[in-house]
PDB file of N, CA and C in Angstrom:
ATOM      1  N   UNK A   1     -11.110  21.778  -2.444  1.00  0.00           N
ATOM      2  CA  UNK A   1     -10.423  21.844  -3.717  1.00  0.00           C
ATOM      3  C   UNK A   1     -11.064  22.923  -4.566  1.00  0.00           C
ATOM      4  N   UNK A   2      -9.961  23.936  -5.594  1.00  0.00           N
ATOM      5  CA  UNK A   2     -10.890  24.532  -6.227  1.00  0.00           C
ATOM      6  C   UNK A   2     -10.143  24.798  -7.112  1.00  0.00           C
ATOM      7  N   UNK A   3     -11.034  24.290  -8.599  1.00  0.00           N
ATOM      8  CA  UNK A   3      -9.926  24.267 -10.030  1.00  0.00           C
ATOM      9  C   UNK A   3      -9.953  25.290 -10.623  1.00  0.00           C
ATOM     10  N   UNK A   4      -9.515  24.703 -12.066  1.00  0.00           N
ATOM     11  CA  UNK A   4      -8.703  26.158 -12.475  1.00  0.00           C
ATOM     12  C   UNK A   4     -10.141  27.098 -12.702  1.00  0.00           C
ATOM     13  N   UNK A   5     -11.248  26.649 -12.761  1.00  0.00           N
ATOM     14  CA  UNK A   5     -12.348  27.341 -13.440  1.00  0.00           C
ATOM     15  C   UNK A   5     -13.085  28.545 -11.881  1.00  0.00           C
ATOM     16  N   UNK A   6     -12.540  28.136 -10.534  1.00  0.00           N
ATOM     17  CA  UNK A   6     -13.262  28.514  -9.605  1.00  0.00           C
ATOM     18  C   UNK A   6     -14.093  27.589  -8.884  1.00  0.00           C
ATOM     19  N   UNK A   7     -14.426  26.551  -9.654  1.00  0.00           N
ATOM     20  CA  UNK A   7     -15.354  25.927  -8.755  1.00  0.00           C
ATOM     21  C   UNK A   7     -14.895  24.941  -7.930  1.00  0.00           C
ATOM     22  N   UNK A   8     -15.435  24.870  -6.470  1.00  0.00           N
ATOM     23  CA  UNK A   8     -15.459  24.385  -5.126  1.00  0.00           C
ATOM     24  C   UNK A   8     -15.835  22.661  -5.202  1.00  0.00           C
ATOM     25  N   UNK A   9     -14.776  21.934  -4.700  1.00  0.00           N
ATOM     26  CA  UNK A   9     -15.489  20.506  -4.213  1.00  0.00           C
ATOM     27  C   UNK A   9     -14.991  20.229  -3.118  1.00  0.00           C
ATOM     28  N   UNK A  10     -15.535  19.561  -2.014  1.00  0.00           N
ATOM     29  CA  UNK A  10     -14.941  19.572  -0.715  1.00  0.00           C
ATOM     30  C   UNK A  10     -14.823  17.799  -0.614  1.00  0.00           C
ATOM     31  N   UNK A  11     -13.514  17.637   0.522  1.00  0.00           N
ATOM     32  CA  UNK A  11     -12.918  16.367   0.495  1.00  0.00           C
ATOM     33  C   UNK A  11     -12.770  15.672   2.466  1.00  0.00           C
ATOM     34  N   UNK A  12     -13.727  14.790   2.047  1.00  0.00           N
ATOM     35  CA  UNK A  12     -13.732  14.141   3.501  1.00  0.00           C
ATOM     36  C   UNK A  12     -13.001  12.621   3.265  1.00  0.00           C
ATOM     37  N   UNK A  13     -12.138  12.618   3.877  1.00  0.00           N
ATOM     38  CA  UNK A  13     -11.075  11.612   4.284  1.00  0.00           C
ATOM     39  C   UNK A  13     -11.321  10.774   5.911  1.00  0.00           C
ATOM     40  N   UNK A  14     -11.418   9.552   5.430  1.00  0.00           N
ATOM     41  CA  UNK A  14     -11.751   8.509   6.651  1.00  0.00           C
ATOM     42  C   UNK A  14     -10.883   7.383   6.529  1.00  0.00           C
ATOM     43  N   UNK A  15     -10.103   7.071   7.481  1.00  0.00           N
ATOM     44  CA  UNK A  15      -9.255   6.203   7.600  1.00  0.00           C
ATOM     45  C   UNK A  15      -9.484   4.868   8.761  1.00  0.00           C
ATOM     46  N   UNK A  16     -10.584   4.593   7.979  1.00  0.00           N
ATOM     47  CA  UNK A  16     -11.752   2.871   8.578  1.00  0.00           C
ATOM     48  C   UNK A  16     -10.785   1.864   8.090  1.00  0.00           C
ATOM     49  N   UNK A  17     -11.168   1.200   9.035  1.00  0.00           N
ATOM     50  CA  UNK A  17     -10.559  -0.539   9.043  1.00  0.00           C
ATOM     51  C   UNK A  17     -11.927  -1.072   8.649  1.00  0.00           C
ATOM     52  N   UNK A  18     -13.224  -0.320   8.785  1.00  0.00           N
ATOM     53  CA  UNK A  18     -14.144  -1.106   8.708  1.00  0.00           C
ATOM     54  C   UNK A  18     -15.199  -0.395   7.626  1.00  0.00           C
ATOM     55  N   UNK A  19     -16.336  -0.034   7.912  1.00  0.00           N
ATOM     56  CA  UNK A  19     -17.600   0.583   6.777  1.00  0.00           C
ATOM     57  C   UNK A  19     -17.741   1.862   7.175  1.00  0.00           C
ATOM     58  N   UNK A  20     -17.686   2.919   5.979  1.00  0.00           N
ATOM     59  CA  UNK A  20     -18.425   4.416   6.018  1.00  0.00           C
ATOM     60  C   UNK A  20     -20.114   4.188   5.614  1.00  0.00           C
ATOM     61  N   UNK A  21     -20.252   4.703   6.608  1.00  0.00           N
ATOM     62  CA  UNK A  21     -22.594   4.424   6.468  1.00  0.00           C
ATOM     63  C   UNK A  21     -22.468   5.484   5.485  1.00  0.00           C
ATOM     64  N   UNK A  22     -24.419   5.565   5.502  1.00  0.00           N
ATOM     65  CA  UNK A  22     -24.818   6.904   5.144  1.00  0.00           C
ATOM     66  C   UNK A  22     -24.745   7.806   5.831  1.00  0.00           C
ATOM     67  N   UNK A  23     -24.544   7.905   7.171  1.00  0.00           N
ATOM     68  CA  UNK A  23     -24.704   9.171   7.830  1.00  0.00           C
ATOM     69  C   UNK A  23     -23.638   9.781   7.619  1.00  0.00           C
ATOM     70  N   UNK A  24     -22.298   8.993   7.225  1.00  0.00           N
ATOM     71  CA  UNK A  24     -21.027  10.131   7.241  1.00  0.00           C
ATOM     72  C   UNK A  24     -21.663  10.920   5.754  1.00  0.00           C
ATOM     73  N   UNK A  25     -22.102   9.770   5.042  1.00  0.00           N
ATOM     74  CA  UNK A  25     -21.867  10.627   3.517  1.00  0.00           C
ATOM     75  C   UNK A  25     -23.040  11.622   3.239  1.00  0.00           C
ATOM     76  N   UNK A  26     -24.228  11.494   4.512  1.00  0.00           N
ATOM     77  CA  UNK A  26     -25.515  12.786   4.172  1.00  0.00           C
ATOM     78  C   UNK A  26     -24.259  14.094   5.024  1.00  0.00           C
ATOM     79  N   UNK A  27     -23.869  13.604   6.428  1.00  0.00           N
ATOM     80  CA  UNK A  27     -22.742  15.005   6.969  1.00  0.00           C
ATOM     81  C   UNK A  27     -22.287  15.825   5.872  1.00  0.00           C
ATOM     82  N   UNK A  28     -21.554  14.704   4.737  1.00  0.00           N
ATOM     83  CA  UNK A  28     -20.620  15.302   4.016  1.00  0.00           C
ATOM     84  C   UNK A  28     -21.923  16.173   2.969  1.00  0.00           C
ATOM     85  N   UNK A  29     -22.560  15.469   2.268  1.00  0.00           N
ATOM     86  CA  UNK A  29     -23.521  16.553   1.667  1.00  0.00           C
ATOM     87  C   UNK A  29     -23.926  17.883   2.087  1.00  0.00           C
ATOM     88  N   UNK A  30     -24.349  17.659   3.503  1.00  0.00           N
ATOM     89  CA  UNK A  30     -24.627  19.480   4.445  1.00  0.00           C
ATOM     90  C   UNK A  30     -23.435  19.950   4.618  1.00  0.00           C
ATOM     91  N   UNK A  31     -22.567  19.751   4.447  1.00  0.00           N
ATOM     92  CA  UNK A  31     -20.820  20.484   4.768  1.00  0.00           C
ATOM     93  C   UNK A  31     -20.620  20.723   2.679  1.00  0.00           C
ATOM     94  N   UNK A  32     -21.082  20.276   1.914  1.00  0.00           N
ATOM     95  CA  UNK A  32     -21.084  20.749   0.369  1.00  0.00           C
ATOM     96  C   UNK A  32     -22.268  21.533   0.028  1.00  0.00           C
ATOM     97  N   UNK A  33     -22.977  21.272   0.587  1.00  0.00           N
ATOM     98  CA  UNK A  33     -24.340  22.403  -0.115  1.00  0.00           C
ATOM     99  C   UNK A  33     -23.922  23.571   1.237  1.00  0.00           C
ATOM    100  N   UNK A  34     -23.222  23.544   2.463  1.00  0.00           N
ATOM    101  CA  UNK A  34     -23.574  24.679   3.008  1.00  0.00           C
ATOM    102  C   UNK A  34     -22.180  25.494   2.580  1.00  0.00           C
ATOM    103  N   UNK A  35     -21.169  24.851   2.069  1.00  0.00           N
ATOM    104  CA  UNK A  35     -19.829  25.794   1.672  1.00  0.00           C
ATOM    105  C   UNK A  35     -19.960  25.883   0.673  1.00  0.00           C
ATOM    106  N   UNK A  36     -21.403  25.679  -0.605  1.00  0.00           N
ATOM    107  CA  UNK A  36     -21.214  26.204  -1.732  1.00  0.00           C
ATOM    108  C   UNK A  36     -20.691  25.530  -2.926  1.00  0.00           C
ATOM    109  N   UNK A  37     -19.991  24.398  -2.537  1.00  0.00           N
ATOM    110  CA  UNK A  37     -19.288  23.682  -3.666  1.00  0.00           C
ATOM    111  C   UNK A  37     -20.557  22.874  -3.861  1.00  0.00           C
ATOM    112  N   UNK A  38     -19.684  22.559  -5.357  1.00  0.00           N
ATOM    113  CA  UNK A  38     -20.242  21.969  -6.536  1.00  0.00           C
ATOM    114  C   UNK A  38     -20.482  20.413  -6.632  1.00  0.00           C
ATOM    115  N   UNK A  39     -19.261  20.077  -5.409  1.00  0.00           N
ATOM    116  CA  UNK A  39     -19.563  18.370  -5.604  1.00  0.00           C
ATOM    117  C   UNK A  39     -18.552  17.892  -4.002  1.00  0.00           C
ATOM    118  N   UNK A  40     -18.436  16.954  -3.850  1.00  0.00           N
ATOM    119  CA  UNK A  40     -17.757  15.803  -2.693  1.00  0.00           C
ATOM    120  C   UNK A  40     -16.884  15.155  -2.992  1.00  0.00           C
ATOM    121  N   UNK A  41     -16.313  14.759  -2.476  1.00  0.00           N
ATOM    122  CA  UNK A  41     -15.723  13.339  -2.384  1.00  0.00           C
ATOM    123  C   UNK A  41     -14.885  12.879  -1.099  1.00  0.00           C
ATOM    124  N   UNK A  42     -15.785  11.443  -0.768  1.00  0.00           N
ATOM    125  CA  UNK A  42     -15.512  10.639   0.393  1.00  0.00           C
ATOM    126  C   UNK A  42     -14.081   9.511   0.052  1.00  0.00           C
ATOM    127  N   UNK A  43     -13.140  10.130   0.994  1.00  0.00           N
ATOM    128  CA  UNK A  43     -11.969   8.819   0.459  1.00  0.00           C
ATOM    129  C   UNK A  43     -12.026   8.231   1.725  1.00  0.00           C
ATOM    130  N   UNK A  44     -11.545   7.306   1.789  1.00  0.00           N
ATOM    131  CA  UNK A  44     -11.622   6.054   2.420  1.00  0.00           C
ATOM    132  C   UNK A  44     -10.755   5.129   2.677  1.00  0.00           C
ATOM    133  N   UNK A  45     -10.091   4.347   3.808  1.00  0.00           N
ATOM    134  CA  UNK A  45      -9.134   3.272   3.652  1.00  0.00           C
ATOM    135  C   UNK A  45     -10.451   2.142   3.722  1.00  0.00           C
ATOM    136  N   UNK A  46     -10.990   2.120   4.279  1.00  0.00           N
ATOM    137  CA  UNK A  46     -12.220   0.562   4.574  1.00  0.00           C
ATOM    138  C   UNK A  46     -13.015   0.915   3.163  1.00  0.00           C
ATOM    139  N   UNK A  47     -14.032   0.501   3.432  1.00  0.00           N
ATOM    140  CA  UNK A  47     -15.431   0.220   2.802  1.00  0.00           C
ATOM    141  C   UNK A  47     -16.315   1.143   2.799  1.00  0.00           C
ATOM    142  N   UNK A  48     -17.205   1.419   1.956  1.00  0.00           N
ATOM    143  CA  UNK A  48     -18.485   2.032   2.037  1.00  0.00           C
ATOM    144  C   UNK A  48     -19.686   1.532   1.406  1.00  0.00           C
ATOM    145  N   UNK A  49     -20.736   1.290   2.671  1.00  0.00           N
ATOM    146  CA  UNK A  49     -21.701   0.734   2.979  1.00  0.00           C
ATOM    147  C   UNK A  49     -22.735   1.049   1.725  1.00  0.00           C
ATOM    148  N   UNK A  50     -23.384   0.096   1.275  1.00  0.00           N
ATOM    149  CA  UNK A  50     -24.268  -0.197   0.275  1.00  0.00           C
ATOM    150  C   UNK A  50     -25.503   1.175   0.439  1.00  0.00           C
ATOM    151  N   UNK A  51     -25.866   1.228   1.423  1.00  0.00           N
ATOM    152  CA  UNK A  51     -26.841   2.261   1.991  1.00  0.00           C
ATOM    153  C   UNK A  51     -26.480   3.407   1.448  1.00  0.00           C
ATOM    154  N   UNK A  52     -25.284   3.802   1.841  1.00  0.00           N
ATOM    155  CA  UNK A  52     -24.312   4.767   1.622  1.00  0.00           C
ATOM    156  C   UNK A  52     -24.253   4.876   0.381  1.00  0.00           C
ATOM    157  N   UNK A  53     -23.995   3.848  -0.582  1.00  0.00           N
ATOM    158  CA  UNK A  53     -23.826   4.519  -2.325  1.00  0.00           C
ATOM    159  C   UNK A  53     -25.196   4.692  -2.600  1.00  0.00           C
ATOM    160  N   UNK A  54     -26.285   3.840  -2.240  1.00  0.00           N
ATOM    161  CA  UNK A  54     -27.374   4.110  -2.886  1.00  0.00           C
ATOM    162  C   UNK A  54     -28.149   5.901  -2.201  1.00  0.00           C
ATOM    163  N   UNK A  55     -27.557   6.337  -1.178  1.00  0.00           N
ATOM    164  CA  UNK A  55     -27.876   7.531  -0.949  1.00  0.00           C
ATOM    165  C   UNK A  55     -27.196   8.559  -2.045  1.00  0.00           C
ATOM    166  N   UNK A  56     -26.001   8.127  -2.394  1.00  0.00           N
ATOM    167  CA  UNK A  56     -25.466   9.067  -2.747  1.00  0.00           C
ATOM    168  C   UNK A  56     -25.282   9.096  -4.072  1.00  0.00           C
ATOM    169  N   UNK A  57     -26.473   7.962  -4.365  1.00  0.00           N
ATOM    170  CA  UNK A  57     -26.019   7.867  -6.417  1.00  0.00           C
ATOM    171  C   UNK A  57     -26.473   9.252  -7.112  1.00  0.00           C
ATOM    172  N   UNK A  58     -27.591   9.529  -6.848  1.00  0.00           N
ATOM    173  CA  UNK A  58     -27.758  11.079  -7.459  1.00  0.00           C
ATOM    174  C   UNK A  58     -27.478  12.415  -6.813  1.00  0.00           C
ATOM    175  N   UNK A  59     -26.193  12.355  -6.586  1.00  0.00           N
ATOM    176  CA  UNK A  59     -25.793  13.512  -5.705  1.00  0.00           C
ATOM    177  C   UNK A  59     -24.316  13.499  -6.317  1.00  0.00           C
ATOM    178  N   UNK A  60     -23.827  14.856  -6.515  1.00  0.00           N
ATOM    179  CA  UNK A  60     -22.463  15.331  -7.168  1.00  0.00           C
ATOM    180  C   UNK A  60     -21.500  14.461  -5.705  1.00  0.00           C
ATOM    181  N   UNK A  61     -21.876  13.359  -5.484  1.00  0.00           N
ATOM    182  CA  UNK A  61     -20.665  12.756  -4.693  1.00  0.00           C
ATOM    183  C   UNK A  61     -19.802  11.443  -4.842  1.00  0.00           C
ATOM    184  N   UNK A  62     -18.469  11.533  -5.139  1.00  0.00           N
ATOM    185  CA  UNK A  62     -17.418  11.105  -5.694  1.00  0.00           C
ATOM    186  C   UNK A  62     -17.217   9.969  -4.265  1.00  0.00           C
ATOM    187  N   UNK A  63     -17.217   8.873  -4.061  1.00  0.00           N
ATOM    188  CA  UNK A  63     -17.231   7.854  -3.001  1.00  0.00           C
ATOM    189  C   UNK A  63     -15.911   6.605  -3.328  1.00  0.00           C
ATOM    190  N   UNK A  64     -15.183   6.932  -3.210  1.00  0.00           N
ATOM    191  CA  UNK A  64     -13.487   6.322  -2.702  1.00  0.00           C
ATOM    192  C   UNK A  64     -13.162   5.589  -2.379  1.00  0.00           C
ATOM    193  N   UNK A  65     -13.433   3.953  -1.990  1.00  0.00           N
ATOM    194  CA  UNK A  65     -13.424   3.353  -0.979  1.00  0.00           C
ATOM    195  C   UNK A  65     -11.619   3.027  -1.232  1.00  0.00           C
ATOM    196  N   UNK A  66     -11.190   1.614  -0.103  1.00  0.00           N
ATOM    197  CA  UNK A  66      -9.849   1.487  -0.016  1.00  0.00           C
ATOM    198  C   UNK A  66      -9.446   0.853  -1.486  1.00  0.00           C
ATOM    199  N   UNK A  67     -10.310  -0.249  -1.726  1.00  0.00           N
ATOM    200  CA  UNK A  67      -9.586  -0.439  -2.817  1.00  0.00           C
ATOM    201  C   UNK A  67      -9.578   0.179  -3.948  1.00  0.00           C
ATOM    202  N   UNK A  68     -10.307   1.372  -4.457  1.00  0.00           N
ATOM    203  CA  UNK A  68     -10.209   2.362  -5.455  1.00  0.00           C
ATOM    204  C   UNK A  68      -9.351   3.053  -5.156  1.00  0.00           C
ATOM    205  N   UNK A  69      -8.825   3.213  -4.287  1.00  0.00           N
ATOM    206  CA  UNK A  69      -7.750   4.227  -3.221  1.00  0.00           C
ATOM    207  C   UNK A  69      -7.009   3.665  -3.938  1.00  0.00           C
ATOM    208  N   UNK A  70      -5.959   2.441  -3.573  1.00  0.00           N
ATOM    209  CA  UNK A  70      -5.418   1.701  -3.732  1.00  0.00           C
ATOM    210  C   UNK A  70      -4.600   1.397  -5.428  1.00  0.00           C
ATOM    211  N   UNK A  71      -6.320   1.701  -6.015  1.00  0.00           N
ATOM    212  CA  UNK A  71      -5.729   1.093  -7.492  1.00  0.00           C
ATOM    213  C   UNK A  71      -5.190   2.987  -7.920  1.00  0.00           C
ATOM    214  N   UNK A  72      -5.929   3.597  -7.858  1.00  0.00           N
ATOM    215  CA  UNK A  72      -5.811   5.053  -8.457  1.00  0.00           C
ATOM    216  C   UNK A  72      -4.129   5.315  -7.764  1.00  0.00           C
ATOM    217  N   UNK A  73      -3.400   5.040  -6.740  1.00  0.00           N
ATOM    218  CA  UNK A  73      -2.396   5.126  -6.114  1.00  0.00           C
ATOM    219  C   UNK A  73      -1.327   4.090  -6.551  1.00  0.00           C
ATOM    220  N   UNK A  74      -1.637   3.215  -7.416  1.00  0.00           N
ATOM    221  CA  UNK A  74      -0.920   2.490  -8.432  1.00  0.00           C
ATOM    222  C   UNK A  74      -0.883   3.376  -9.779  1.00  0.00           C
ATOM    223  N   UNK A  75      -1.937   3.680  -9.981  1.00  0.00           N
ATOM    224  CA  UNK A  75      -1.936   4.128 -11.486  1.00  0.00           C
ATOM    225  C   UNK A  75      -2.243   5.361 -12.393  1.00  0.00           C
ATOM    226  N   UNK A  76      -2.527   6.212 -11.400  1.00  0.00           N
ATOM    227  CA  UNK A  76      -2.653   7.426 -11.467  1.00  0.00           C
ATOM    228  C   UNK A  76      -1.116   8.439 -11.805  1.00  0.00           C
ATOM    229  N   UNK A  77      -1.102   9.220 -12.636  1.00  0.00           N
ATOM    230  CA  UNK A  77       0.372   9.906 -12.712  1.00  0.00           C
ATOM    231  C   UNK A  77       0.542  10.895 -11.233  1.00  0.00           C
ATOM    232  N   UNK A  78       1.572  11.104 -10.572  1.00  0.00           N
ATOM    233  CA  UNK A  78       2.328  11.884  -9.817  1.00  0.00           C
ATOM    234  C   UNK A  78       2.501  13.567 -10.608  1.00  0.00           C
ATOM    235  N   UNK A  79       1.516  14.569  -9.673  1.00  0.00           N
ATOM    236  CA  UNK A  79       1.637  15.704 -10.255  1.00  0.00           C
ATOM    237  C   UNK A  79       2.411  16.302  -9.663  1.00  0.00           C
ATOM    238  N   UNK A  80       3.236  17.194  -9.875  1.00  0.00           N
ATOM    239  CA  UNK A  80       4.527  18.325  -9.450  1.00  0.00           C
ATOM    240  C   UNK A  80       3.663  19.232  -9.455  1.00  0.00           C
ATOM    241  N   UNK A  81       2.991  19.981  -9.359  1.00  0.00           N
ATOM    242  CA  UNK A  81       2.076  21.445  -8.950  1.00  0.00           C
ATOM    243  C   UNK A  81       2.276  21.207  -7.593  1.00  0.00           C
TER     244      UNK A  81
END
């Protein structure tokens, strides 16, 4: 993704029935610090593992799970761009 300002965030999408660990979400960190962007974000249909947020609380990474999916896809506006 890259907004109106230029800056880079990269988007890893997992479609679990079950838990995203930490290891997907350190991958996703070396795939954001090595392309330069500014921040992450892990979306998700399952869960993500406790391990997993506490790795990633001080890190520009945005963590998705299904049911945040879910509600933001209820209530979020529909953009035309």
């Amino acid at each position: 993704l890259i907004d109106e300002q230029g800056r880079r965030a990269v988007v890893q999408c997992k479609r679990y029935r079950g838990t995203v660990g930490e290891e997907t979400v350190r991958d996703l960190y070396g795939t954001m610090i090595h392309s330069g962007a500014i921040g992450a974000y892990l979306v998700t249909t399952g869960t993500i593992s406790q391990a997993a947020r506490r790795w990633a609380a001080d890190k520009p990474i945005d963590l998705i799970d299904g049911e945040r999916l879910a509600y933001m896809a209820r209530t979020l506006p529909i953009s035309t761009r």
